[in-house]
Structures are given as C-alpha cells and as structure tokens.
C-alpha atoms as a PDB file:
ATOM      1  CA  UNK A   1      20.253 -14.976 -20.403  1.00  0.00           C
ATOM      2  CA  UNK A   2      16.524 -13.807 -21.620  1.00  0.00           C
ATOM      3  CA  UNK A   3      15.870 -13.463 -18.583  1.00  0.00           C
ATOM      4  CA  UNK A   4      18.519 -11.345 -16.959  1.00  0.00           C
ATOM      5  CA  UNK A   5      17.498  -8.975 -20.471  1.00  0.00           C
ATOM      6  CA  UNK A   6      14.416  -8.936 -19.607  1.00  0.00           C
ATOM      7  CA  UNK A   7      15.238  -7.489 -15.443  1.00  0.00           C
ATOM      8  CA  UNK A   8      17.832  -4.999 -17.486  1.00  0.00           C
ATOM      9  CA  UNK A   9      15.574  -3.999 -19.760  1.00  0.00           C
ATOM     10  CA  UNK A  10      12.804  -2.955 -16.745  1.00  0.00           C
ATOM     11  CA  UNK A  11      15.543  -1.403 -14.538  1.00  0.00           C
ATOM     12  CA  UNK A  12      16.445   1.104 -17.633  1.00  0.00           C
ATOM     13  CA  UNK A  13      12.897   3.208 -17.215  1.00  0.00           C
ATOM     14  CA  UNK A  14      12.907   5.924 -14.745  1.00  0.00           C
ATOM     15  CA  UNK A  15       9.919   5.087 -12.248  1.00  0.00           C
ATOM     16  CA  UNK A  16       9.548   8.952 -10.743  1.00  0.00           C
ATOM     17  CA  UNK A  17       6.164   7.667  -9.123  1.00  0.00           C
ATOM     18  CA  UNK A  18       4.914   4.752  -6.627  1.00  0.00           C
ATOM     19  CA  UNK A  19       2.792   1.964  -8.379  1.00  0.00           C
ATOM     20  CA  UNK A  20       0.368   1.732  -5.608  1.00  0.00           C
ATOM     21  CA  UNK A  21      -2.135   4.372  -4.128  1.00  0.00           C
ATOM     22  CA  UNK A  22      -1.774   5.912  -0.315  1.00  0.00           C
ATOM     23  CA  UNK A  23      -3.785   3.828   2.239  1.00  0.00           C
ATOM     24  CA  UNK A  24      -7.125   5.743   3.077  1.00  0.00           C
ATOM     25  CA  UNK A  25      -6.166   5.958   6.843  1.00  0.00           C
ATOM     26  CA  UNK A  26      -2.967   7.895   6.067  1.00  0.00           C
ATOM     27  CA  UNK A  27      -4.437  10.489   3.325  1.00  0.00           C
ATOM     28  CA  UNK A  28      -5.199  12.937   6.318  1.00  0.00           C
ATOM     29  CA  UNK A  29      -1.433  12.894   7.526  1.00  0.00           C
ATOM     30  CA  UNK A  30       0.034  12.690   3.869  1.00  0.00           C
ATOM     31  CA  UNK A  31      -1.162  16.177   3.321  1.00  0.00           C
ATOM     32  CA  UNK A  32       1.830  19.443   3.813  1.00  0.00           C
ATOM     33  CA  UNK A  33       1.261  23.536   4.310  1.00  0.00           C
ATOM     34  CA  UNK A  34      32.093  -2.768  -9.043  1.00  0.00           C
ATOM     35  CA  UNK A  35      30.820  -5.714  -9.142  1.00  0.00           C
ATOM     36  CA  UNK A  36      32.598  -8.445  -6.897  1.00  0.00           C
ATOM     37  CA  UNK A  37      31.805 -12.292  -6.969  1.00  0.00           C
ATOM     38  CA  UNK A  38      29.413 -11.768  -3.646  1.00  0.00           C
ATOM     39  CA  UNK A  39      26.470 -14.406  -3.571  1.00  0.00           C
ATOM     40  CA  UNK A  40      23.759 -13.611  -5.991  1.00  0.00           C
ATOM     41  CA  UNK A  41      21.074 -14.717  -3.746  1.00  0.00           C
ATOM     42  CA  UNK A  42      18.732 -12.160  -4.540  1.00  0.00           C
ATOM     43  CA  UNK A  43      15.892 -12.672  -7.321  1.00  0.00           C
ATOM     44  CA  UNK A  44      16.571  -8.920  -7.996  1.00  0.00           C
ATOM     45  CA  UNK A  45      20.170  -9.516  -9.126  1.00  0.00           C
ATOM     46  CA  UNK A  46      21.693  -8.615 -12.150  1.00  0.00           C
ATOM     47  CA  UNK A  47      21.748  -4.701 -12.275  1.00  0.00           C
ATOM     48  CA  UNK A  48      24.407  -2.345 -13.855  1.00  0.00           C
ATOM     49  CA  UNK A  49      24.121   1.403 -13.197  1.00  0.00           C
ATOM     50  CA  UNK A  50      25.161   2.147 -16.690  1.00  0.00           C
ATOM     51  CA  UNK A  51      21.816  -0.214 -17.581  1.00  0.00           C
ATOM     52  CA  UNK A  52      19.502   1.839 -15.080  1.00  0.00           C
ATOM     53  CA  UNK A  53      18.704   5.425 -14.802  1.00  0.00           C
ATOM     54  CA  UNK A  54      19.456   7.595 -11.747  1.00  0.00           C
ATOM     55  CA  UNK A  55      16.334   8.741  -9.747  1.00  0.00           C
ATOM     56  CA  UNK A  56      15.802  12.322 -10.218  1.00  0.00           C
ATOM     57  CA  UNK A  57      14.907  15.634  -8.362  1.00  0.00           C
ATOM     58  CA  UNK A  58      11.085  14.574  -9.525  1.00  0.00           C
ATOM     59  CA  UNK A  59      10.864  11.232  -7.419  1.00  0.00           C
ATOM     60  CA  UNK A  60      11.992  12.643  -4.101  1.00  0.00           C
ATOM     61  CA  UNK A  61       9.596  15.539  -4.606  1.00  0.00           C
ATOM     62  CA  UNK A  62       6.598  13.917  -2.918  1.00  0.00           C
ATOM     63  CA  UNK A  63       4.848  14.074   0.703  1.00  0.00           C
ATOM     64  CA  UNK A  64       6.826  12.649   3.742  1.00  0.00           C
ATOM     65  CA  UNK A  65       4.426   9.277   3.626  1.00  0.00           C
ATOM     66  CA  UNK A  66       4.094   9.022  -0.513  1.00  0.00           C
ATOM     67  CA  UNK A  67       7.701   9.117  -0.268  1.00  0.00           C
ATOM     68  CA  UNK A  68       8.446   6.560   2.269  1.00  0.00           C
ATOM     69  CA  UNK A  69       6.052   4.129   0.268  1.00  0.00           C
ATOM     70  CA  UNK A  70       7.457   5.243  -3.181  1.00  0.00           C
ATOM     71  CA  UNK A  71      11.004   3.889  -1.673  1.00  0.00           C
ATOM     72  CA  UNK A  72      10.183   0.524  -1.361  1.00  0.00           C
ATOM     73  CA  UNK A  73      11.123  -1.329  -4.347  1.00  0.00           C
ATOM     74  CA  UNK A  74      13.839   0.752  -5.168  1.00  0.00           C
ATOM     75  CA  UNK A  75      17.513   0.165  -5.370  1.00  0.00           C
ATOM     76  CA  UNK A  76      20.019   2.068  -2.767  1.00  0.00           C
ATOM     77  CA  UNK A  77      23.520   2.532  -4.647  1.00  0.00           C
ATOM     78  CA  UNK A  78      26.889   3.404  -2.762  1.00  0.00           C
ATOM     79  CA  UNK A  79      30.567   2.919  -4.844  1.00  0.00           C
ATOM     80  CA  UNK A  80      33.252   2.756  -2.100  1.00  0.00           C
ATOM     81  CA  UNK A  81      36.636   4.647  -2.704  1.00  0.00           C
ATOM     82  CA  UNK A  82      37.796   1.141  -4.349  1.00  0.00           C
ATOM     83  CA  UNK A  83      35.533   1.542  -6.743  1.00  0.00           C
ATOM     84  CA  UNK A  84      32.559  -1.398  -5.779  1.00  0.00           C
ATOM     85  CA  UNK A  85      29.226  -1.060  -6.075  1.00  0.00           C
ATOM     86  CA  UNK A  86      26.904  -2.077  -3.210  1.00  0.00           C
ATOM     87  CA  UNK A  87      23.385  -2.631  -4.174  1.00  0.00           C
ATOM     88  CA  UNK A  88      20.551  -2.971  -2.061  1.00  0.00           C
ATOM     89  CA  UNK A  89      16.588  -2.832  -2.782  1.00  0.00           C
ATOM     90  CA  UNK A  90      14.909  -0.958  -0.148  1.00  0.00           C
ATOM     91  CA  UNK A  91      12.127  -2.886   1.320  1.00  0.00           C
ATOM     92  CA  UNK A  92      11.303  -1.050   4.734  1.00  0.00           C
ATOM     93  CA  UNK A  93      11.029   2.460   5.492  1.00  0.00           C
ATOM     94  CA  UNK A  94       9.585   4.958   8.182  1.00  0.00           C
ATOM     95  CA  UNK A  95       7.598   8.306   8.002  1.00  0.00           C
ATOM     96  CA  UNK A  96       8.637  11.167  10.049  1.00  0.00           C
ATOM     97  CA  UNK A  97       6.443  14.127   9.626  1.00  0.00           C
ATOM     98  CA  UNK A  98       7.927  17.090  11.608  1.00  0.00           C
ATOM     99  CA  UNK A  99       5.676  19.625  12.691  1.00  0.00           C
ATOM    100  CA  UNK A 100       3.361  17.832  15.110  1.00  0.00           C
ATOM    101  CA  UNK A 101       5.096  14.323  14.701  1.00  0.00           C
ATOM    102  CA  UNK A 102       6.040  14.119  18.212  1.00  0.00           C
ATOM    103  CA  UNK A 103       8.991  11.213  17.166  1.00  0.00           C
ATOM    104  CA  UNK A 104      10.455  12.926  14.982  1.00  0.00           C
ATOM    105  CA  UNK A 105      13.887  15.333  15.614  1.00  0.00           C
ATOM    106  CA  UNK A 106      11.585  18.030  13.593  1.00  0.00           C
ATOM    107  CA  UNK A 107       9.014  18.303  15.964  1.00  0.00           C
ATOM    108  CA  UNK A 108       7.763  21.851  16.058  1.00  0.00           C
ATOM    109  CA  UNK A 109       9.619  23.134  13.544  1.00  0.00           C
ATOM    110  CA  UNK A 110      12.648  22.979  15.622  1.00  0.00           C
ATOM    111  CA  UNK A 111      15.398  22.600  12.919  1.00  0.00           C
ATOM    112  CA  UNK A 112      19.576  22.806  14.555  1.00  0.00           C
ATOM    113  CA  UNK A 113      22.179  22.100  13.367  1.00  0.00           C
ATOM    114  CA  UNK A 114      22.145  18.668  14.059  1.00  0.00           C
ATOM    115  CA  UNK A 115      18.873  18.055  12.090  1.00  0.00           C
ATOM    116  CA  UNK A 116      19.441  20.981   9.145  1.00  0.00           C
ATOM    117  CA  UNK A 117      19.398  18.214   6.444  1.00  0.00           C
ATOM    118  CA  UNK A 118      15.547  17.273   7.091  1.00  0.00           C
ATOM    119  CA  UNK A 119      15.211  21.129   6.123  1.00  0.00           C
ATOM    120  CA  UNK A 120      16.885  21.126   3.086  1.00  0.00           C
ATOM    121  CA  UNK A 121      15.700  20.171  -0.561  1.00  0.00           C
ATOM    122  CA  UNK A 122      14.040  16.779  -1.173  1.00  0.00           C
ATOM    123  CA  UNK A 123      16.526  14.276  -1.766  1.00  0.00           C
ATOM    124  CA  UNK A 124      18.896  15.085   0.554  1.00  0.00           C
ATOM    125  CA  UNK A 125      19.867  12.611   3.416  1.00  0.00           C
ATOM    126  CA  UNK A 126      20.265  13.204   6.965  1.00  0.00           C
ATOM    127  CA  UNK A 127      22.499  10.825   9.038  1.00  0.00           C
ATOM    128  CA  UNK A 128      22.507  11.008  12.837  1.00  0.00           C
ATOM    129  CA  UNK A 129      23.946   9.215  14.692  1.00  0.00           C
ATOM    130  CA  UNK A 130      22.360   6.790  17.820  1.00  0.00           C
ATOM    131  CA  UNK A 131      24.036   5.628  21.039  1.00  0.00           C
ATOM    132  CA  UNK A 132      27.024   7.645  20.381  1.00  0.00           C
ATOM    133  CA  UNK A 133      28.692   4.612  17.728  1.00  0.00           C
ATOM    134  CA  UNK A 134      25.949   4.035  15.384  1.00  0.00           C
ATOM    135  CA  UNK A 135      24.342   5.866  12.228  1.00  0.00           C
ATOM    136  CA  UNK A 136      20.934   5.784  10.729  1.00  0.00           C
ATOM    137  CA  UNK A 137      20.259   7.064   7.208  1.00  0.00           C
ATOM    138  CA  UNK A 138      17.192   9.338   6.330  1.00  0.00           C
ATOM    139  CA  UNK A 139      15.879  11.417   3.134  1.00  0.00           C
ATOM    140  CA  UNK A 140      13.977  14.706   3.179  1.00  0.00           C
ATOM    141  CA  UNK A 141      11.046  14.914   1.384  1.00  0.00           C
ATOM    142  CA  UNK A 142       8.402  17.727   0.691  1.00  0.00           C
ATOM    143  CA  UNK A 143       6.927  19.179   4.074  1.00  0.00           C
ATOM    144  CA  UNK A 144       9.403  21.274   7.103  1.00  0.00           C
ATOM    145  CA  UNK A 145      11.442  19.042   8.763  1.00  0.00           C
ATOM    146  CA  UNK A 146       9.743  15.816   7.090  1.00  0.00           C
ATOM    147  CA  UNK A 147      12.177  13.034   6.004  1.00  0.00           C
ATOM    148  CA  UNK A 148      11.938   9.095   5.521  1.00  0.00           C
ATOM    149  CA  UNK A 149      14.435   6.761   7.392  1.00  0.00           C
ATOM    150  CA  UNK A 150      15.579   3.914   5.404  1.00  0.00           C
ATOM    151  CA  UNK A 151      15.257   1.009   7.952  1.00  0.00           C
ATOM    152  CA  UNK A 152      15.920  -2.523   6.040  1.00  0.00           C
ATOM    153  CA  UNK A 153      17.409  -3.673   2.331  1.00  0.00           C
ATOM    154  CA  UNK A 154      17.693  -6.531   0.607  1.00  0.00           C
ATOM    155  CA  UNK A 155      21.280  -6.774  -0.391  1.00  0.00           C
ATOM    156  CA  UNK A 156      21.804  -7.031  -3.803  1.00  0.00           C
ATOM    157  CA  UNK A 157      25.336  -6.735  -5.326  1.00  0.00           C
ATOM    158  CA  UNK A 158      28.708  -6.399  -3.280  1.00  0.00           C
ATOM    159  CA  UNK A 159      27.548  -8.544   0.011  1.00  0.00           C
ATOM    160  CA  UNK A 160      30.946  -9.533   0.354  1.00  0.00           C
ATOM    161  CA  UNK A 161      32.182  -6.441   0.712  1.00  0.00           C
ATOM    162  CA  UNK A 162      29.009  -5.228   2.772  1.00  0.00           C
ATOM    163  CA  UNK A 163      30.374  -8.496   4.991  1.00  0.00           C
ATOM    164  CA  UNK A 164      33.466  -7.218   5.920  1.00  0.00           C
ATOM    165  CA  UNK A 165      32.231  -3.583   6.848  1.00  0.00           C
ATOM    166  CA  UNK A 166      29.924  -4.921   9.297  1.00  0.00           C
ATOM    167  CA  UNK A 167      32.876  -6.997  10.629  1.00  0.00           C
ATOM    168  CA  UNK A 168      35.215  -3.530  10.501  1.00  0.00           C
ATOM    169  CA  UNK A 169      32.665  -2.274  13.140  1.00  0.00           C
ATOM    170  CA  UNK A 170      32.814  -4.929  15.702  1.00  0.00           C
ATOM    171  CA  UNK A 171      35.615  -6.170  18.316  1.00  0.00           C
ATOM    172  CA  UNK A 172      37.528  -9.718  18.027  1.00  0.00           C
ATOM    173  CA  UNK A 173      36.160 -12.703  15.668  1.00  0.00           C
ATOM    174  CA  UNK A 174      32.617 -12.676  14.163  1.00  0.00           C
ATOM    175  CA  UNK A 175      30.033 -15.078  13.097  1.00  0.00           C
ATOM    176  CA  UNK A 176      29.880 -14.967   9.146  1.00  0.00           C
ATOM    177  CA  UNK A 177      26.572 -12.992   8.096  1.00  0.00           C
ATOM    178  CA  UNK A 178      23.847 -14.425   6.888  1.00  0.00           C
ATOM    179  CA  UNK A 179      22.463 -12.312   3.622  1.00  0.00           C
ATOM    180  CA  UNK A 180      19.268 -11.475   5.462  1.00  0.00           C
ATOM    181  CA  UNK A 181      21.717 -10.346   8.579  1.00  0.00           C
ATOM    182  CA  UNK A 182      23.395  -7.793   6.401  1.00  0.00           C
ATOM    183  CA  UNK A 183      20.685  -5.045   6.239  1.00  0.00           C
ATOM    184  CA  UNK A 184      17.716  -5.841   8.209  1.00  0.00           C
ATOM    185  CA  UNK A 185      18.131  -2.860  10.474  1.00  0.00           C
ATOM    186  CA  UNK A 186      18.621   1.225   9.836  1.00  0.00           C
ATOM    187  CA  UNK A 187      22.148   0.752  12.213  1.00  0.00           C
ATOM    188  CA  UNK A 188      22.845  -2.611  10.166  1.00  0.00           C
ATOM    189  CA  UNK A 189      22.394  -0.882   6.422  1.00  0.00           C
ATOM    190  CA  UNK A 190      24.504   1.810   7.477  1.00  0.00           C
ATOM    191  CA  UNK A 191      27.684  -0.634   8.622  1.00  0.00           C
ATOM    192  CA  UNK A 192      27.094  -2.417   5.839  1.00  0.00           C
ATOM    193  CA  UNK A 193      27.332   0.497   3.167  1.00  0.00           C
ATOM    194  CA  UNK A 194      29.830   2.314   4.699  1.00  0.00           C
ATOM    195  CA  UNK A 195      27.599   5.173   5.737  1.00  0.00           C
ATOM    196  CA  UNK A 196      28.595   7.697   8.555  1.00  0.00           C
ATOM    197  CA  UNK A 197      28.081  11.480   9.607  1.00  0.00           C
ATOM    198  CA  UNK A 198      30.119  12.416   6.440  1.00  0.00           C
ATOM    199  CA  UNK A 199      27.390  11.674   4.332  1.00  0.00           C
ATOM    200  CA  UNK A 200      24.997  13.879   6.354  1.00  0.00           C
ATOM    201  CA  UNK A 201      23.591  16.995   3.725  1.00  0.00           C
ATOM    202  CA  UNK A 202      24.096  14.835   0.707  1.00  0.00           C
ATOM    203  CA  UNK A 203      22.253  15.250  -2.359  1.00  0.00           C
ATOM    204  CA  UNK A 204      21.252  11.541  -3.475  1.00  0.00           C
ATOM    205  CA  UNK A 205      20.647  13.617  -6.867  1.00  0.00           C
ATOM    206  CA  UNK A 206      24.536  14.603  -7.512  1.00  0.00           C
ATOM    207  CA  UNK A 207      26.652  12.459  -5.236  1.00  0.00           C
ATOM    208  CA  UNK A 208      28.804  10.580  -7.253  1.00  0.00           C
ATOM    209  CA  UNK A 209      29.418   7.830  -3.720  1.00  0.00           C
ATOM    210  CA  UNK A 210      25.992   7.159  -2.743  1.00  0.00           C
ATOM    211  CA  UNK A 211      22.243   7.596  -5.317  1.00  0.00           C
ATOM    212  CA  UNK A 212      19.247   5.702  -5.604  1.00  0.00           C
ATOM    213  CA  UNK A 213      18.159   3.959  -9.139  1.00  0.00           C
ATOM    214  CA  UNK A 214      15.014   2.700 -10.499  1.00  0.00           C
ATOM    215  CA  UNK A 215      13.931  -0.752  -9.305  1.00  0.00           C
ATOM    216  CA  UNK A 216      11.458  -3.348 -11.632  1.00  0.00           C
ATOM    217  CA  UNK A 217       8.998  -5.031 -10.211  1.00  0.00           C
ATOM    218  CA  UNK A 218       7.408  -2.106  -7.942  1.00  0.00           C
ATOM    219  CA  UNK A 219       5.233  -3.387  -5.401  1.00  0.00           C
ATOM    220  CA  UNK A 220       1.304  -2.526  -5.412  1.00  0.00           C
ATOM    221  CA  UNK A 221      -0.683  -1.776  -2.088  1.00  0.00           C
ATOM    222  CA  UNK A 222      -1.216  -5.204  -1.840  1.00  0.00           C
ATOM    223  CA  UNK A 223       1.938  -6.038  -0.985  1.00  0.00           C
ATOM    224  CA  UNK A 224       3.067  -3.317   1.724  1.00  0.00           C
ATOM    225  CA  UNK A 225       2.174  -3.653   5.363  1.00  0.00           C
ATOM    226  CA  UNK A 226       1.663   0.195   6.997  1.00  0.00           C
ATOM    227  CA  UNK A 227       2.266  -0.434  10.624  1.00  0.00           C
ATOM    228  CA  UNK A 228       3.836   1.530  13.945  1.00  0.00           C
ATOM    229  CA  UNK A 229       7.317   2.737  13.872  1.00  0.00           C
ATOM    230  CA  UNK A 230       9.895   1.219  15.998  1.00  0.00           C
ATOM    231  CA  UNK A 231      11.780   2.261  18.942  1.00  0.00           C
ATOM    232  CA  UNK A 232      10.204   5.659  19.579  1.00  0.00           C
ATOM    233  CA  UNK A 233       9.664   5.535  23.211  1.00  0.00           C
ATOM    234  CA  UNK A 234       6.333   6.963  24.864  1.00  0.00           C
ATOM    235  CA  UNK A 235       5.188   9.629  21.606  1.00  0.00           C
ATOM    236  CA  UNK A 236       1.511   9.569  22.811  1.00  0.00           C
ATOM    237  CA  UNK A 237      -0.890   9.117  19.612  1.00  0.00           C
ATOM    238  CA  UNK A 238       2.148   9.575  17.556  1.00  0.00           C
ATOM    239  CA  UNK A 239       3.351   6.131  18.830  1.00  0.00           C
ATOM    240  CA  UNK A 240       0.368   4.475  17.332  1.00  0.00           C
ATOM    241  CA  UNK A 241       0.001   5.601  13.851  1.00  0.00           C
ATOM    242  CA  UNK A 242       0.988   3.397  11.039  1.00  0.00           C
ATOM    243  CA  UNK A 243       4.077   5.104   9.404  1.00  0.00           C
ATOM    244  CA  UNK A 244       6.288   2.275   9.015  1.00  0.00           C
ATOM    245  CA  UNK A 245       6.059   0.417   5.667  1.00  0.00           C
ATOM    246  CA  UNK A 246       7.332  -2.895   5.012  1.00  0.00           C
ATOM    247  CA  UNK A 247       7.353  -5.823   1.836  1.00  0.00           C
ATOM    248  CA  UNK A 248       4.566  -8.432   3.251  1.00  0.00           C
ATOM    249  CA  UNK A 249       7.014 -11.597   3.045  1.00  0.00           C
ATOM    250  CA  UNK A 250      10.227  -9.792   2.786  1.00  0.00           C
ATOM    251  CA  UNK A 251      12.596 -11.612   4.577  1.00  0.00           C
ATOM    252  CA  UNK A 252      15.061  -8.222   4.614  1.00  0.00           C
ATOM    253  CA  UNK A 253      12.709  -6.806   6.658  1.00  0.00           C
ATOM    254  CA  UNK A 254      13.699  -6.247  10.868  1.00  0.00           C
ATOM    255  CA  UNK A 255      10.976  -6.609  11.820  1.00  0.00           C
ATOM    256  CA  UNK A 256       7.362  -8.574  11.055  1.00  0.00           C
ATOM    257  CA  UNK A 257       3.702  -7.008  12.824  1.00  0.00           C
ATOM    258  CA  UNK A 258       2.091 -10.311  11.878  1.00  0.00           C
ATOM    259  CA  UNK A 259      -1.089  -8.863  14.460  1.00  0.00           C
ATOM    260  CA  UNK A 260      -1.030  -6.115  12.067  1.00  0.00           C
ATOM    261  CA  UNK A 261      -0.724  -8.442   8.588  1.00  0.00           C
ATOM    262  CA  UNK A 262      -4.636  -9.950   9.811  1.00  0.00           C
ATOM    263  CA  UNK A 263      -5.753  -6.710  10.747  1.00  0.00           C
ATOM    264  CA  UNK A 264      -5.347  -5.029   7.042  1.00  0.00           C
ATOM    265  CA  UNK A 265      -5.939  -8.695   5.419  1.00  0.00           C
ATOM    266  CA  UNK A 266      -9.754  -8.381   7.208  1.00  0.00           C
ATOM    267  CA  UNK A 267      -9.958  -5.052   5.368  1.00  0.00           C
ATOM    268  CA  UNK A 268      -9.280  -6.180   2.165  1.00  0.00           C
ATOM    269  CA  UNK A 269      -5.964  -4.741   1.732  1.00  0.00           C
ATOM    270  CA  UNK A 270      -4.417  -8.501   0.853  1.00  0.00           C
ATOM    271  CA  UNK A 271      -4.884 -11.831   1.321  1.00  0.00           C
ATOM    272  CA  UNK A 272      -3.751 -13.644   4.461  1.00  0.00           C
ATOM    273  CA  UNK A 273      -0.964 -15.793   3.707  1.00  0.00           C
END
C-alpha cells in the first residue's frame, strides 16, 4: 500500500512541461513562424482519474517536436460507452512538421478536409485512416499543419477489454494477446482503444470519451532514443531525420533502431546497455 500512495500521490501534479531538454540536432527543426480485473502487469499501474489531473490547454501548446517528446511518459485515457477506463502510458511518438516536412499530409500548407484537424488548436487529434480499414491517432501542436502521431503504449488499466477490441476487428478465432501485443503499433493502439474517424477534430482538452493525464516518473533525455520515422516511403532528406521518439528499453515500443541506440550512446546521450 505505501507504495501505490506514493505513484497516486505523483500522478495528482499537473506536469504541463517535458523533464528533459530538446536534442541539439533537432533545435533547428523545433523552431515555428472503470476499472476491470485486466492483468496489472505494468509497473505504472494503479491510477484513478479522480487521483490525477487532466492535461490542460498549456501542455499541448508546445512545438511539433517538444510536443512529441513531452508525450512520452504520459498516460492516454479513453472511457468506452460502458463506462471502462482504458489506460495506456505513451512511450513512442512521431513528429510531423507540415510546411516543408515532405511526410507529412501538411506538406505545403496544404490543409483539406481530410487533414483540417492538424490545423486546428493544439490539442486536438486527427484520425485518418490507412489502407482503407485501419486508423492512426495524431495531436496538433503549435506550428500550420504540425501534429504528433501517437505510435506505441504501454497498456495500463482495462487490457481485457483492450483484448477483445482488437479481437472485434479481426475474422474467425484469434491468438490471445500478449500485453506488449496490445499497443505496440499506431493501427494496434487504435483497435485496442476503440478509436475510429469519429474521434477525428476532438479536443483531448473537453472530451469527456478520450483525454490525456499526467504521468510520474517522466523520462529525462537519457532515456529517449530520437530516430527515423517509420513507413514513409521515399521523403528524400525528410526520410532521414530523427523525428521518431521512443523509451530506450520499452518493451511497448514497435519498433527498436538498436544501430541508432550506439550511435547516440557514442555521443554521450546514454549509456549503452
């Protein structure tokens, strides 16, 4: 019992800012003009939203790549229409800049009305949808057209009923997930929290089905791998810059750049483990 105190006690502080500083390489591009009986397999267990504060207007406020740092460590919150809570601690994310950012659906400015939510105030998500059956969750942050896509969680609370919405969405019998199978995937965190087009234009700020709270524990710069983003296709320079951000020895996370782990462990950024 101290203990879960104590990880109540840190959740109830509003953390409106990242604990660790922007990598010097990225500083250039930062810049703009219910609970069920689920396994508690998770370290970070134990969280009540009436024992944590609701992340305000202030946090999601920030530059595209501050922002996309800032999330890691934080907790993702979504109450179904039966009234459970899912709970999952963000622990990979991805930049997308607009504007020049050849990957992203911004480029150029170009805002339709497919891609209106990266537009729109900070804190608001933007859900498209990929291969004409799957969804992928993003957040607009400061900068036209910027937003972060939410690509992996660690599932925290509800993983039973995460389980059988990532069942819902496949054909005939399924293998029972694994907890790191759950969320380790932008497609994956969307099956499993019941996320789809409806939730596109969403203020994470005054939704009552889907907000972000605090998380303890926030990681320092020591502990985040910045890397290349996944799946973009041929983006030129774009394809090579290091605007996906991961938990160094997450196991939530899709997917490991262990080439990239030495590379910022011979500059000092952490020790190779």
């Amino acid at each position: 019992m101290p203990r879960k105190r104590k990880l109540l006690a840190q959740l109830s502080a509003l953390q409106s800012n990242s604990s660790f500083a922007p990598f010097d390489a990225l500083e250039n591009l930062n810049a703009t003009p219910d609970g069920d009986s689920s396994p508690k397999s998770s370290k970070y267990f134990a969280i009540e939203k009436k024992n944590s504060s609701q992340l305000e207007d202030d946090f999601f406020n920030q530059p595209c790549i501050s922002l996309a740092k800032s999330f890691l460590g934080q907790i993702l919150v979504r109450k179904l229409p039966d009234g459970r809570e899912l709970w999952g601690r963000i622990v990979e994310t991805e930049a997308y800049l607009g504007g020049e950012d050849e990957a992203s659906h911004s480029k150029g400015g170009k805002q339709t009305q497919r891609n209106a939510a990266m537009f729109m105030k900070p804190g608001t998500l933007y859900v498209y949808q990929i291969y004409g059956i799957y969804f992928c969750v993003n957040v607009s942050s400061q900068g036209e057209g910027a937003a972060v896509l939410l690509r992996s969680l660690e599932p925290l609370q509800g993983l039973d009923a995460m389980r059988e919405l990532r069942s819902a969405s496949k054909k005939g019998p399924t293998k029972l997930l694994k907890d790191w199978q759950l969320c380790n995937g932008p497609s994956k965190l969307c099956q499993a929290f019941g996320i789809d087009k409806a939730f596109d234009q969403r203020d994470l700020t005054q939704d009552a089905a889907i907000w972000m709270a605090p998380g303890h524990d926030l990681p320092g710069e020591q502990d985040v791998v910045a890397t290349t983003r996944i799946g973009i296709g041929n983006r030129g320079e774009w394809a090579q810059k290091p605007l996906r951000f991961y938990l160094r020895g997450n196991k939530f996370v899709s997917v490991v750049d262990k080439k990239r782990e030495r590379e910022m462990a011979a500059m000092g950024h952490f020790s190779c483990s």
